[in-house]
PDB file of N, CA and C in Angstrom:
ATOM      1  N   UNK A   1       0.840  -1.178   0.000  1.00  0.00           N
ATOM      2  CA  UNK A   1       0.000   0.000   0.000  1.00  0.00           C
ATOM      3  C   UNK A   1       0.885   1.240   0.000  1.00  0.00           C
ATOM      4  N   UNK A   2       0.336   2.095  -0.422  1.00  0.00           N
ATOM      5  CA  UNK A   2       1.089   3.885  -0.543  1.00  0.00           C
ATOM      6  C   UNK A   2       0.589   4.625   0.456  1.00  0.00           C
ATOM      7  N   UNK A   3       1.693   5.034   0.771  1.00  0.00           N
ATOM      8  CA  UNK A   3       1.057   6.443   1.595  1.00  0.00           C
ATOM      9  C   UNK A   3      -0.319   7.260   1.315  1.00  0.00           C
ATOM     10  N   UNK A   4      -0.026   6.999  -0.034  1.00  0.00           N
ATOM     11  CA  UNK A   4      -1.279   7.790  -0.136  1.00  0.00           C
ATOM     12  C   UNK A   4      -2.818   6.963   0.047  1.00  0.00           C
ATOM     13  N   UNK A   5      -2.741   6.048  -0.083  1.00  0.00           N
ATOM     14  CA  UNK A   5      -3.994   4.823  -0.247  1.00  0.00           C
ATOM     15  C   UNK A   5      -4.348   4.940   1.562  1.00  0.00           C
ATOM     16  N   UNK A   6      -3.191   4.703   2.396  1.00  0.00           N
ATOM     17  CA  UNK A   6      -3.111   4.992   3.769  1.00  0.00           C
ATOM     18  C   UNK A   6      -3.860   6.070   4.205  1.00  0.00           C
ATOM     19  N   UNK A   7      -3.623   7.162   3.718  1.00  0.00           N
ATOM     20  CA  UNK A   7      -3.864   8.747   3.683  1.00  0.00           C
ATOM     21  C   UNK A   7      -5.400   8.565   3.683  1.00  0.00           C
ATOM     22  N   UNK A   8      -5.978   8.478   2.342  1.00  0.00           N
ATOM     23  CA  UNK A   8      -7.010   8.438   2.437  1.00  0.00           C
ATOM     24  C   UNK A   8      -7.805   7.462   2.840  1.00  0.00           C
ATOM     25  N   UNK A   9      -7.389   6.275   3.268  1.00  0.00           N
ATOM     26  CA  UNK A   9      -8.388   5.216   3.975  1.00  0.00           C
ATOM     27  C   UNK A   9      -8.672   5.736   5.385  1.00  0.00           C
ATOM     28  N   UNK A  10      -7.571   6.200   5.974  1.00  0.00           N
ATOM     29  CA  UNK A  10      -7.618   7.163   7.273  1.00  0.00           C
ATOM     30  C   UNK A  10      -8.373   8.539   7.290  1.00  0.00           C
ATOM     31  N   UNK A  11      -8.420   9.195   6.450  1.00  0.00           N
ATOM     32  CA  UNK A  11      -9.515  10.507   6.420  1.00  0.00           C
ATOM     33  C   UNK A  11     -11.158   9.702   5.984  1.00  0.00           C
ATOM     34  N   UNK A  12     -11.469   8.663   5.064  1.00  0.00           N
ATOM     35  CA  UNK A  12     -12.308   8.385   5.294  1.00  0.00           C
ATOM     36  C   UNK A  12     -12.872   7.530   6.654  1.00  0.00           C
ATOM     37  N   UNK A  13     -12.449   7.097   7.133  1.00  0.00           N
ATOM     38  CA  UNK A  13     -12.437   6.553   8.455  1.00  0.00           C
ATOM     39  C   UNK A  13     -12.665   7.500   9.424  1.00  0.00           C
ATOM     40  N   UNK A  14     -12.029   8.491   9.920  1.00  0.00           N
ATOM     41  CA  UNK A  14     -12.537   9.616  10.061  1.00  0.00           C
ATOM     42  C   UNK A  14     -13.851   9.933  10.032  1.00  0.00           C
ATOM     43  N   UNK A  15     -14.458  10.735   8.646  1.00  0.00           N
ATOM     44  CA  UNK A  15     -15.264  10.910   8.132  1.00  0.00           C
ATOM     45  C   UNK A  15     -16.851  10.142   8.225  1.00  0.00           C
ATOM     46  N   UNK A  16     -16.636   9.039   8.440  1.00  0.00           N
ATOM     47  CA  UNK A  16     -17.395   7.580   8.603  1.00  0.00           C
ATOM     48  C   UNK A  16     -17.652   7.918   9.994  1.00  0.00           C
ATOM     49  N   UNK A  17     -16.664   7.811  11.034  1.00  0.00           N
ATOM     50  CA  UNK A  17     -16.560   8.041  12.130  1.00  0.00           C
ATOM     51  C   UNK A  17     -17.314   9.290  12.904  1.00  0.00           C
ATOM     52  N   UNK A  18     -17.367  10.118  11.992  1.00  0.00           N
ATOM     53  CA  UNK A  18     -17.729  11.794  12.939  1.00  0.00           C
ATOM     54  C   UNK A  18     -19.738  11.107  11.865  1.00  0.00           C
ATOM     55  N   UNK A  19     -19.954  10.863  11.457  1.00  0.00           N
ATOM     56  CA  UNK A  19     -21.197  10.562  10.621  1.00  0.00           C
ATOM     57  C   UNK A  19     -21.682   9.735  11.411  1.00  0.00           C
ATOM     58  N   UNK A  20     -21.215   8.947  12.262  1.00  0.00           N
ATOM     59  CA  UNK A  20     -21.703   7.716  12.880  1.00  0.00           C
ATOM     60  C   UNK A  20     -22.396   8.652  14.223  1.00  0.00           C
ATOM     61  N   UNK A  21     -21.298   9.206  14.735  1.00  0.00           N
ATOM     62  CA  UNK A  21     -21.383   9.599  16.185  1.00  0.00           C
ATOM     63  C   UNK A  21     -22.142  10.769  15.929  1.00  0.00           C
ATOM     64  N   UNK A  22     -22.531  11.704  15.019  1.00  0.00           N
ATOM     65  CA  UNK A  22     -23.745  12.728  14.763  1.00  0.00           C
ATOM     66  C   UNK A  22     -25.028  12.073  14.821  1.00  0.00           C
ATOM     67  N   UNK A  23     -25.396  11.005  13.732  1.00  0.00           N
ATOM     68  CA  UNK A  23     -26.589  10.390  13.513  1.00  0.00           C
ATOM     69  C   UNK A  23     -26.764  10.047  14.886  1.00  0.00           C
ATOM     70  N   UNK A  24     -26.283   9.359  16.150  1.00  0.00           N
ATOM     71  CA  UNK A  24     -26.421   8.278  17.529  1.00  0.00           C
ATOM     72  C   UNK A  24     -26.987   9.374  18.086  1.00  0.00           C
ATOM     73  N   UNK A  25     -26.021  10.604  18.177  1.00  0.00           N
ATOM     74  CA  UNK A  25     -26.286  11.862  19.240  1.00  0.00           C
ATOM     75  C   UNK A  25     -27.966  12.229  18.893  1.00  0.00           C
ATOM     76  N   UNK A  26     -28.250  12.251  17.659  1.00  0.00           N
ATOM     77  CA  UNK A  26     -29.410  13.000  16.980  1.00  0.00           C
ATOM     78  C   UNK A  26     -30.788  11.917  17.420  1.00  0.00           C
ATOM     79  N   UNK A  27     -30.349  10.643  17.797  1.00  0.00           N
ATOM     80  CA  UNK A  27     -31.341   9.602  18.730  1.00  0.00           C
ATOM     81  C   UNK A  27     -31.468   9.705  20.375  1.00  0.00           C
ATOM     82  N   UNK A  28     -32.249  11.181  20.911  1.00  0.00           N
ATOM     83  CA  UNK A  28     -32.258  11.310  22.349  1.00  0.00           C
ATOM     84  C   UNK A  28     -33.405  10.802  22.873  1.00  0.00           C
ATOM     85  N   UNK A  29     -34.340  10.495  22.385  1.00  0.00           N
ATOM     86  CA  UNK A  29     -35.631   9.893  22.889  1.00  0.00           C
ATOM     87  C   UNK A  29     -36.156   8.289  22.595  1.00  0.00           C
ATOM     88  N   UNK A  30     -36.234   7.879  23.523  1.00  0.00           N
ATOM     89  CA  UNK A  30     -36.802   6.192  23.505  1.00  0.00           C
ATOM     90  C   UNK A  30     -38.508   6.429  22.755  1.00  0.00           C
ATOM     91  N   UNK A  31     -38.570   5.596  22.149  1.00  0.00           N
ATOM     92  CA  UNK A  31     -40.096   5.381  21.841  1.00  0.00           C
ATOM     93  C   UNK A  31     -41.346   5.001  23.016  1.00  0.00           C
ATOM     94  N   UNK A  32     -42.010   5.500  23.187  1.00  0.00           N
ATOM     95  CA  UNK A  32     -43.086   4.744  24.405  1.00  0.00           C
ATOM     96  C   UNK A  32     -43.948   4.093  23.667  1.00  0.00           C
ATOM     97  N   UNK A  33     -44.868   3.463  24.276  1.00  0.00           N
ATOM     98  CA  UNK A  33     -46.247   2.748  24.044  1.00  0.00           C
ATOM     99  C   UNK A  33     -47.373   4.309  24.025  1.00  0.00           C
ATOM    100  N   UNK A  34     -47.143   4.933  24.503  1.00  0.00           N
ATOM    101  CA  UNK A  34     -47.891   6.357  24.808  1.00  0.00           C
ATOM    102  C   UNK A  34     -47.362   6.745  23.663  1.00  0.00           C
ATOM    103  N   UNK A  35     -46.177   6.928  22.732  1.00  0.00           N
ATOM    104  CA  UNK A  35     -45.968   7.830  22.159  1.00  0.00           C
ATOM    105  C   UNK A  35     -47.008   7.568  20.826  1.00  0.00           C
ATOM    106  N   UNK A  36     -47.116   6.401  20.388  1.00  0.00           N
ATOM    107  CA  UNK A  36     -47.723   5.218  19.105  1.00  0.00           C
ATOM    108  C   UNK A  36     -49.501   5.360  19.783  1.00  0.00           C
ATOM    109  N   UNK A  37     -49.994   5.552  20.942  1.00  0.00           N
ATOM    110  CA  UNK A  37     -51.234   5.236  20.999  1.00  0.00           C
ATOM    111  C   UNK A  37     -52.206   6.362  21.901  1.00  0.00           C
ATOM    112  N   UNK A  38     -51.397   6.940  22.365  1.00  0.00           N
ATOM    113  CA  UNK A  38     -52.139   8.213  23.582  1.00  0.00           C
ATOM    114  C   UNK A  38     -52.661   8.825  22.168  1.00  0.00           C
ATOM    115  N   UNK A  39     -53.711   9.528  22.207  1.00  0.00           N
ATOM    116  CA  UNK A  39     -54.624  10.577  21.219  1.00  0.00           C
ATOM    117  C   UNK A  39     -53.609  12.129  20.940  1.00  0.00           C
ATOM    118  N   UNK A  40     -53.194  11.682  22.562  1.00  0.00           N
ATOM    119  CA  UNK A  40     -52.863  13.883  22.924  1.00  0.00           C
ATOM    120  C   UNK A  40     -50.983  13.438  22.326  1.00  0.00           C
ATOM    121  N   UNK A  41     -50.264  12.415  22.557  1.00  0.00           N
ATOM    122  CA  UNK A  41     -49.124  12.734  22.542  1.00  0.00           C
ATOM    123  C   UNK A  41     -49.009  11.777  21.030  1.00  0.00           C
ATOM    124  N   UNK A  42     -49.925  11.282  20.659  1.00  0.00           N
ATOM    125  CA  UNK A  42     -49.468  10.116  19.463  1.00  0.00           C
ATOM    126  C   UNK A  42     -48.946  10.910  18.653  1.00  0.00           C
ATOM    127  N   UNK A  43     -47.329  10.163  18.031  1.00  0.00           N
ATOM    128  CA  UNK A  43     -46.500  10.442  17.113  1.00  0.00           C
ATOM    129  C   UNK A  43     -47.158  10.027  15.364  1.00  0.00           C
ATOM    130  N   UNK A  44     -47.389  10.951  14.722  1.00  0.00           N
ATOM    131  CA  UNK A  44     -47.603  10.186  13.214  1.00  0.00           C
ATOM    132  C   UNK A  44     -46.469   9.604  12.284  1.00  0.00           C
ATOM    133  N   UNK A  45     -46.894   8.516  12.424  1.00  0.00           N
ATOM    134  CA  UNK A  45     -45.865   7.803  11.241  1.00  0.00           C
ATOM    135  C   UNK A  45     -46.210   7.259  10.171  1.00  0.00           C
ATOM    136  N   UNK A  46     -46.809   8.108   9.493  1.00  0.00           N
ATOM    137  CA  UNK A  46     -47.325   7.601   7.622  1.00  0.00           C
ATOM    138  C   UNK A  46     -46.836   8.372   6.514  1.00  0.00           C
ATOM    139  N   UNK A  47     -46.003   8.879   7.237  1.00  0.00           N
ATOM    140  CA  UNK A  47     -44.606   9.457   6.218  1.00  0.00           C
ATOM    141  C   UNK A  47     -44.900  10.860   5.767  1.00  0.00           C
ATOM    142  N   UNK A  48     -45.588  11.616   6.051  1.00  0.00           N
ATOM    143  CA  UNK A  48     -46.360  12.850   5.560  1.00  0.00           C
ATOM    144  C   UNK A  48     -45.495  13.670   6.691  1.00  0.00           C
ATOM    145  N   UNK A  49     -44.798  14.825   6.353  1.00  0.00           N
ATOM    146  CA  UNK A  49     -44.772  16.087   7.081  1.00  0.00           C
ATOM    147  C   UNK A  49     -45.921  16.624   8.155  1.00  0.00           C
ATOM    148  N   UNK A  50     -46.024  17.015   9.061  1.00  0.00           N
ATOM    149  CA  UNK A  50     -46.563  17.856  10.127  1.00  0.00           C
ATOM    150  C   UNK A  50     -47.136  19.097   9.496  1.00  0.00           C
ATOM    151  N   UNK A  51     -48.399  18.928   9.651  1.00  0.00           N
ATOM    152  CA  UNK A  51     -49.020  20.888   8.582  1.00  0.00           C
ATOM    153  C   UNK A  51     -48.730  21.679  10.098  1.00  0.00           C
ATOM    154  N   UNK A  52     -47.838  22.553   9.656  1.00  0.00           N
ATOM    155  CA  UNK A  52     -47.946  24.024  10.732  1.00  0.00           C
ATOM    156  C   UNK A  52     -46.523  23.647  11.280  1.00  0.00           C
ATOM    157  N   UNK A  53     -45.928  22.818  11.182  1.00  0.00           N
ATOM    158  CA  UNK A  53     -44.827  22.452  11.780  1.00  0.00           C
ATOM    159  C   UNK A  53     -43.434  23.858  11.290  1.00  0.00           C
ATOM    160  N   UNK A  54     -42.511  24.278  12.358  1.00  0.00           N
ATOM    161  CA  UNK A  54     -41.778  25.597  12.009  1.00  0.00           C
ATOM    162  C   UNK A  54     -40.541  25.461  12.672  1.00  0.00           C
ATOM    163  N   UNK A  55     -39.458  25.089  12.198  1.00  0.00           N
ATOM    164  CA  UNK A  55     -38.212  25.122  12.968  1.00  0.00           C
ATOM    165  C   UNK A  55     -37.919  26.251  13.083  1.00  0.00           C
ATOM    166  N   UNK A  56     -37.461  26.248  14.552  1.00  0.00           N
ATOM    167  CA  UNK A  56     -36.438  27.132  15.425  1.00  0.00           C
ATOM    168  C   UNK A  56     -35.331  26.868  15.302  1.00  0.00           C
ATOM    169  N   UNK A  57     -34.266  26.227  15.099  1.00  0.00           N
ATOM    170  CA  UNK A  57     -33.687  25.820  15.031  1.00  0.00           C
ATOM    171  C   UNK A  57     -33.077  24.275  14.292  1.00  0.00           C
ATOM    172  N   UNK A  58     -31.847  23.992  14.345  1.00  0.00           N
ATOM    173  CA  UNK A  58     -31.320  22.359  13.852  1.00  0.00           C
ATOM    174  C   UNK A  58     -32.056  21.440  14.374  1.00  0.00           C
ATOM    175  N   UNK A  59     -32.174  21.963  15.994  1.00  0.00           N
ATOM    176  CA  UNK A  59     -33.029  20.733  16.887  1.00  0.00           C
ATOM    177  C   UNK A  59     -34.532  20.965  17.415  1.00  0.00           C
ATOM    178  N   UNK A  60     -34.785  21.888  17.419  1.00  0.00           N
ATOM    179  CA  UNK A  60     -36.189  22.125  17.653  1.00  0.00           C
ATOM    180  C   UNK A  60     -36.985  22.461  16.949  1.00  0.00           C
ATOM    181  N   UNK A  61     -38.370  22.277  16.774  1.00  0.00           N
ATOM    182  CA  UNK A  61     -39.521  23.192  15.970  1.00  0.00           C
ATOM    183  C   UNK A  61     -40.697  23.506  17.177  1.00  0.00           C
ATOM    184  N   UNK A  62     -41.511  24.193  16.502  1.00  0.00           N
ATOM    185  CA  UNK A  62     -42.885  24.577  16.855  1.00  0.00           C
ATOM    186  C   UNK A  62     -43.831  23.498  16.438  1.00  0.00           C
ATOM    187  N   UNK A  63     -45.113  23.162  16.885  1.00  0.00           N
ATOM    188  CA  UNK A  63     -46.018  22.491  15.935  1.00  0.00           C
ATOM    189  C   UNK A  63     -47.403  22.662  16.557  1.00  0.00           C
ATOM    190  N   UNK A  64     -48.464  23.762  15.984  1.00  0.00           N
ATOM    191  CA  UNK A  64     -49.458  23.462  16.668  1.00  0.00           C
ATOM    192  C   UNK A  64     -50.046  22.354  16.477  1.00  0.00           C
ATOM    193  N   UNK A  65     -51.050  21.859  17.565  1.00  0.00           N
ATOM    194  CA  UNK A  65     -51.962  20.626  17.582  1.00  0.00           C
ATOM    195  C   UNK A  65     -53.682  21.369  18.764  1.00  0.00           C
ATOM    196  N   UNK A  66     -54.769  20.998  18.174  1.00  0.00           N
ATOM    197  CA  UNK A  66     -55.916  21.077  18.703  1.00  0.00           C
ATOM    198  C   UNK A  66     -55.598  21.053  20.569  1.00  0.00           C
ATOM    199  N   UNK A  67     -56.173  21.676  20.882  1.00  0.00           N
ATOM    200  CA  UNK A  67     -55.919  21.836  22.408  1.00  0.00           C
ATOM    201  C   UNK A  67     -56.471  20.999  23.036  1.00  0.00           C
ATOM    202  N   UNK A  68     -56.312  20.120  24.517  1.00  0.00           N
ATOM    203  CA  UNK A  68     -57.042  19.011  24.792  1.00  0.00           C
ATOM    204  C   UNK A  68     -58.402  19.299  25.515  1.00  0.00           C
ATOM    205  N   UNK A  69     -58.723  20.842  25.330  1.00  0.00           N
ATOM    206  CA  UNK A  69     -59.964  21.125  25.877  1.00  0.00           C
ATOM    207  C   UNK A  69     -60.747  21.567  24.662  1.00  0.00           C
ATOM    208  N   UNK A  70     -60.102  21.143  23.196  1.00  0.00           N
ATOM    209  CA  UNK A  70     -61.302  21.458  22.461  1.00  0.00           C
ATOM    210  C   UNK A  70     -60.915  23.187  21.660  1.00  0.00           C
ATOM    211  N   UNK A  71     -61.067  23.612  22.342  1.00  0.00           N
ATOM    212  CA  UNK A  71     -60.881  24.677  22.182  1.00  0.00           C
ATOM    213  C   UNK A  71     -59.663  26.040  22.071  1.00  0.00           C
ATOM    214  N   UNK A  72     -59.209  25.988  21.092  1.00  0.00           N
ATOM    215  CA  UNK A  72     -57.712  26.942  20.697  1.00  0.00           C
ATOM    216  C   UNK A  72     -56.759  25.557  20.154  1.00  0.00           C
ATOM    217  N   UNK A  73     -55.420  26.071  19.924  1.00  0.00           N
ATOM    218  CA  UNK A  73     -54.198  25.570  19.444  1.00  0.00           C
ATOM    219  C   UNK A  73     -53.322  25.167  20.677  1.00  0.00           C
ATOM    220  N   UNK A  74     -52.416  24.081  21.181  1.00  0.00           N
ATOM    221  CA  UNK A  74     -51.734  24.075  21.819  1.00  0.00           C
ATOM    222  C   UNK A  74     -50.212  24.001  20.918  1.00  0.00           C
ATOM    223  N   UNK A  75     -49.172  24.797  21.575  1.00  0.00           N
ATOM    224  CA  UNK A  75     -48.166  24.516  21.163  1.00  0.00           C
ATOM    225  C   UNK A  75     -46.670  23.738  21.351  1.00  0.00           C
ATOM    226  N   UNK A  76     -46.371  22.825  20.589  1.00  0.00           N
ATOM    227  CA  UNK A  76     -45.284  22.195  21.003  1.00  0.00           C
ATOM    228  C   UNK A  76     -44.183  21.996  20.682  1.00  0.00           C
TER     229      UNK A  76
END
């Protein structure tokens, strides 16, 4: 092998490396049984975007949802 073949098997390795440990960090929440079936907290998973949904940021958004009294927007 060449230095150089070295070179770059080591920067991709690297690279691989910092990709691995971003995606893990970006998994902070366990799934519940509440999250899949409660009405007020159920997560949608049918592949469709959130209507009203508004990032603040990389890690956070806004999202209104119907209030649990019926009445107004709650925000989360």
């Amino acid at each position: 092998m060449t230095a150089r073949s070295l070179c770059r098997r080591a920067v991709l390795s690297a690279v691989l490396a910092l990709v691995v440990a971003r995606t893990s960090a970006a998994q902070q929440k366990l799934l519940t049984i509440d999250d899949i079936y409660d009405p007020q907290k159920r997560a949608n998973f049918d592949g469709h975007p959130m209507t009203g949904l508004a990032w603040i940021d990389d890690s956070h958004y806004a999202w209104p949802r119907e209030a649990a009294t019926g009445d107004g927007v709650d925000w989360l």
